[in-house]
Protein backbone atom coordinates (compact mmCIF):
# COMPACT_ATOMS: atom_id res chain seq x y z
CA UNK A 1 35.31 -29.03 -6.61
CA UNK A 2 31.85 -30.10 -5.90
CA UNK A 3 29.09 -28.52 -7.60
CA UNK A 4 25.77 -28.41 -6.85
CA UNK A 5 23.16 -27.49 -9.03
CA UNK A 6 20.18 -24.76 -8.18
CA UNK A 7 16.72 -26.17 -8.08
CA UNK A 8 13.69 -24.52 -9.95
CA UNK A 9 12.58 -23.40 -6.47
CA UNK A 10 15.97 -21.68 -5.30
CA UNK A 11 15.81 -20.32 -8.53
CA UNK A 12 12.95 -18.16 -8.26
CA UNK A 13 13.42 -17.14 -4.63
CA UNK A 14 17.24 -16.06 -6.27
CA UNK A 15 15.36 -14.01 -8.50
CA UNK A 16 12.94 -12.28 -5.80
CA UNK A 17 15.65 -12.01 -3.40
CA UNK A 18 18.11 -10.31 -6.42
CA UNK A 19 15.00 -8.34 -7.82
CA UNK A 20 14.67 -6.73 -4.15
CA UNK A 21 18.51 -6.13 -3.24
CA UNK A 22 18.77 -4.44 -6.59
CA UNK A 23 15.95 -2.31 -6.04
CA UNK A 24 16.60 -1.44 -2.70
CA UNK A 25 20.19 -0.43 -3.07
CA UNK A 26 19.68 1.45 -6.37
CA UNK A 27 16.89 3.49 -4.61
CA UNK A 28 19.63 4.07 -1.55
CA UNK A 29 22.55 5.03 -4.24
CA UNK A 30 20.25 7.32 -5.92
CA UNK A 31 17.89 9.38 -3.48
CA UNK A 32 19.90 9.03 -0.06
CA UNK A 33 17.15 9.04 2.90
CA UNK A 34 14.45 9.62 0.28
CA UNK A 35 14.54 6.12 -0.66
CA UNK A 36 12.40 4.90 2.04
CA UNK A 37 9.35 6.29 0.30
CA UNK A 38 10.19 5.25 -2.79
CA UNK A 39 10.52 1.92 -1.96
CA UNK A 40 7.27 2.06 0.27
CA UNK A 41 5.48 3.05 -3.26
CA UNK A 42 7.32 0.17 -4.86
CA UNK A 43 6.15 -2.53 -2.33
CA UNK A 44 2.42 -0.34 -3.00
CA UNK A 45 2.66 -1.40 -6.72
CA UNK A 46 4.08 -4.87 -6.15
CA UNK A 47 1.03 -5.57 -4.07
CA UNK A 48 -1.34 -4.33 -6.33
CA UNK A 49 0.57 -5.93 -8.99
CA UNK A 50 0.01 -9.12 -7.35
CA UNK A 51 -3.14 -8.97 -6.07
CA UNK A 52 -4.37 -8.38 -9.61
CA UNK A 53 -2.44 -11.17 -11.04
CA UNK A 54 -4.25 -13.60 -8.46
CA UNK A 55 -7.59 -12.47 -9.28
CA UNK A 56 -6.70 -12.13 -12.60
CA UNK A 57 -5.54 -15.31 -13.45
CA UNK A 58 -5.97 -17.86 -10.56
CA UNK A 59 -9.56 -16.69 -9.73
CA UNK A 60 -8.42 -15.94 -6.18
CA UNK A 61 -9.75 -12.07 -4.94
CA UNK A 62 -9.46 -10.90 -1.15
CA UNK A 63 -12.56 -9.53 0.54
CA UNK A 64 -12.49 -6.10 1.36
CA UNK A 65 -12.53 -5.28 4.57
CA UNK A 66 -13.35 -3.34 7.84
CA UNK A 67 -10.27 -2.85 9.85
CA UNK A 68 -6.79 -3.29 9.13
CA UNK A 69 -6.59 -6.46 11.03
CA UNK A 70 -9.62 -7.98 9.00
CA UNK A 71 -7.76 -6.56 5.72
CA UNK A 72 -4.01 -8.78 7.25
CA UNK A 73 -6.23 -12.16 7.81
CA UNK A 74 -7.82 -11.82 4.22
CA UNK A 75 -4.32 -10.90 2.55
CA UNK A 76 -2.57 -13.57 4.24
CA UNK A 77 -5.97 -16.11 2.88
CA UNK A 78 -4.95 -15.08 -0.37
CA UNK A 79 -1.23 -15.42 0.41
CA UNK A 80 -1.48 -18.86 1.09
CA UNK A 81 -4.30 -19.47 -1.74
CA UNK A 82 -1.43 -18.40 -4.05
CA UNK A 83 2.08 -20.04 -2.58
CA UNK A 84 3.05 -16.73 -0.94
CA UNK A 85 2.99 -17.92 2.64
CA UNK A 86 3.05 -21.45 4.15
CA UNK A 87 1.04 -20.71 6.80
CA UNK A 88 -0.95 -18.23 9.19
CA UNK A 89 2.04 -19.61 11.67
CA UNK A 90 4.12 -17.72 10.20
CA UNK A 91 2.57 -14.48 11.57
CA UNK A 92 1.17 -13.05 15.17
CA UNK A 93 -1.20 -10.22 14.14
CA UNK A 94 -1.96 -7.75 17.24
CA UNK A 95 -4.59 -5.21 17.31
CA UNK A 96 -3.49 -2.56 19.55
CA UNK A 97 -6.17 0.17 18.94
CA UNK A 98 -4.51 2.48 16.44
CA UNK A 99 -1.70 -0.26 15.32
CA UNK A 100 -1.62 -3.56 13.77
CA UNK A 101 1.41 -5.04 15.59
CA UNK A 102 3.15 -7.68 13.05
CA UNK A 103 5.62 -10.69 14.13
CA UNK A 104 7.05 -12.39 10.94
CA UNK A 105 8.87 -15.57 12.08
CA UNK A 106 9.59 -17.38 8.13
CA UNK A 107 9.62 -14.53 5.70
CA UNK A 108 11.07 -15.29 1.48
CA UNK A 109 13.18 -12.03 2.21
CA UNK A 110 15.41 -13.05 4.96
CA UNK A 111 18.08 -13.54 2.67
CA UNK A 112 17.61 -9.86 1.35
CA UNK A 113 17.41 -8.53 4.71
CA UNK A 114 20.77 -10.39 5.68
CA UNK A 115 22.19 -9.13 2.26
CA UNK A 116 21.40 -5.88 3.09
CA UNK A 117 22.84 -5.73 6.72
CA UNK A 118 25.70 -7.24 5.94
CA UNK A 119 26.85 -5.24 2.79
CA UNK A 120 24.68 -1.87 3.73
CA UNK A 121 24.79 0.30 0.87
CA UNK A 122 27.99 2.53 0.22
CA UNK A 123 27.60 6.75 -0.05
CA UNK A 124 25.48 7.65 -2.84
CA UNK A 125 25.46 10.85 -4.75
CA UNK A 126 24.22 13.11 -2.27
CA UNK A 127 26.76 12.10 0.53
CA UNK A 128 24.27 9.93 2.42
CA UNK A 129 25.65 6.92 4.04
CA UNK A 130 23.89 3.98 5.70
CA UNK A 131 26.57 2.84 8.24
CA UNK A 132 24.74 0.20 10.26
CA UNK A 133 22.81 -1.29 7.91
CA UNK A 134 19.43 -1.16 10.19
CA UNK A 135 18.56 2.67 10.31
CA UNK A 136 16.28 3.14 7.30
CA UNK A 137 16.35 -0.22 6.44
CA UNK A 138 12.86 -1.05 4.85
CA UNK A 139 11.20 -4.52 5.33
CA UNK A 140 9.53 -6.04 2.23
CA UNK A 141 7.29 -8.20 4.03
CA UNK A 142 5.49 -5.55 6.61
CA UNK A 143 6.10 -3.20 3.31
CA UNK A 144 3.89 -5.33 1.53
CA UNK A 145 1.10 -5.90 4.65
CA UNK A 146 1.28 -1.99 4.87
CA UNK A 147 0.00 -1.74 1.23
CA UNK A 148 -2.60 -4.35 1.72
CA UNK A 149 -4.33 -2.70 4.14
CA UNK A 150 -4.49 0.17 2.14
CA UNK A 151 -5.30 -2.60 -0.71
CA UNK A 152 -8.33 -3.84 1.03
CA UNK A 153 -10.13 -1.06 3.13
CA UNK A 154 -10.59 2.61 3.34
CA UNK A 155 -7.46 3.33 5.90
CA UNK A 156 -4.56 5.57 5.44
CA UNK A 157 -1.52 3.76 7.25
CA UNK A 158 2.29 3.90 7.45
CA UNK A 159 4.70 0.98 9.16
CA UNK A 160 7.52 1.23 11.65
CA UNK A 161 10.08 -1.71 11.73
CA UNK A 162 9.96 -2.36 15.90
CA UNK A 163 12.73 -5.36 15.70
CA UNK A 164 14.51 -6.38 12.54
CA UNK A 165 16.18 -9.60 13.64
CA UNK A 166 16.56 -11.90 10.68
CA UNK A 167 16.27 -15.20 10.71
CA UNK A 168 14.39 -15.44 14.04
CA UNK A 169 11.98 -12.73 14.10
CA UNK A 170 11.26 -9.28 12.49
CA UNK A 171 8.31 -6.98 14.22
CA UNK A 172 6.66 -3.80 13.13
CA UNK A 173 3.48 -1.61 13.35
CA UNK A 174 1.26 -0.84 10.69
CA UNK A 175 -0.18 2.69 12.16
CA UNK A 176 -3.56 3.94 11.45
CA UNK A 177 -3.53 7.39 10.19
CA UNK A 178 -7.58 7.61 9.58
CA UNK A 179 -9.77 7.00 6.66
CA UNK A 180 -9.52 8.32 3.07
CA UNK A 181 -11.51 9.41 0.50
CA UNK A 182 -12.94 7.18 -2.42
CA UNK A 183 -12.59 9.62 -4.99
CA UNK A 184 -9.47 9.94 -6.83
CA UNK A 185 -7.21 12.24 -8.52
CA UNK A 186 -9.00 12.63 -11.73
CA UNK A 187 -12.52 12.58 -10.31
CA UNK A 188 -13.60 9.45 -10.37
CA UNK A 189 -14.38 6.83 -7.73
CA UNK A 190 -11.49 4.19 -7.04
CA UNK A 191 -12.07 0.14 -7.51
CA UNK A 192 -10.07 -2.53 -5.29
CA UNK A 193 -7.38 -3.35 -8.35
């Protein structure tokens, strides 16, 4: 038998991709259909997470921003500043008024979204079933441009997945629901990270 051994590289996109199925099916097994908005807070905290760690450590801070589609170019700046994306190729960006329309063609969680279609998780405690695999299927990638928009401007917005076809192409909206405030919870006015 011929082995071949895993490179540093295939490594840690083993780890993201396992990190993300685990997640994602855990959420599914334990809250049914409320794991979508779980999982939309989790890809909230794993961009704040990281946007912090860039500035952080590596010096490299998005500009805030206008509109969504300003906050997307400036995200995706800092996304390639820091190994996250290859290149602005990667993505068609369309402002359609109250929408951001998003086309991912090369995306690290294809093989997550492929995992996840093909071995959709089973019935979880409280009888929900995904049977197709695609229904409430989140998408980590328009997940995470979702949460920079909130990141990086003063917009409320949600995201639809339009087309989930992985490898080729996944598509969603990032919807505009309006502005929000700048004061938080407790009182006090809220920073960038």
């Amino acid at each position: 038998m011929h082995e071949r051994v895993v490179t540093r590289e295939e490594w840690g996109a083993i780890q993201v991709r396992l990190l993300f199925l685990a997640v994602e099916l855990a959420a599914y097994e334990v809250l049914g259909e409320g794991a979508k908005k779980f999982l939309e807070a989790f890809y909230k905290r794993a961009t704040k997470s990281w946007l912090c760690i860039m500035e952080r450590e590596y010096g490299i801070r998005p500009k805030r921003a206008r509109t969504a589609l300003e906050a997307l170019e400036n995200y995706i700046d800092v996304g390639i500043a820091g190994w996250l994306f290859r290149s602005r190729a990667d993505f068609d960006l369309e402002d359609l008024g109250d929408r951001i329309r998003v086309k991912v063609y090369r995306c690290p969680f294809v093989n997550h979204c492929l995992d996840m279609l093909e071995n959709p998780p089973l019935v979880g405690p409280s009888g929900f079933e995904l049977k197709a695999g695609k229904e409430l299927l989140t998408c980590p990638r328009i997940g995470c441009f979702r949460a920079a928009v909130e990141e990086l401007t003063d917009l409320d917005c949600r995201y639809e997945l339009r087309e989930l076809n992985p490898p080729r192409i996944c598509e969603g909206d990032i919807i505009i629901l309006g502005k929000r405030g700048r004061i938080g919870k407790g009182g006090s006015a809220e920073g960038l990270i």
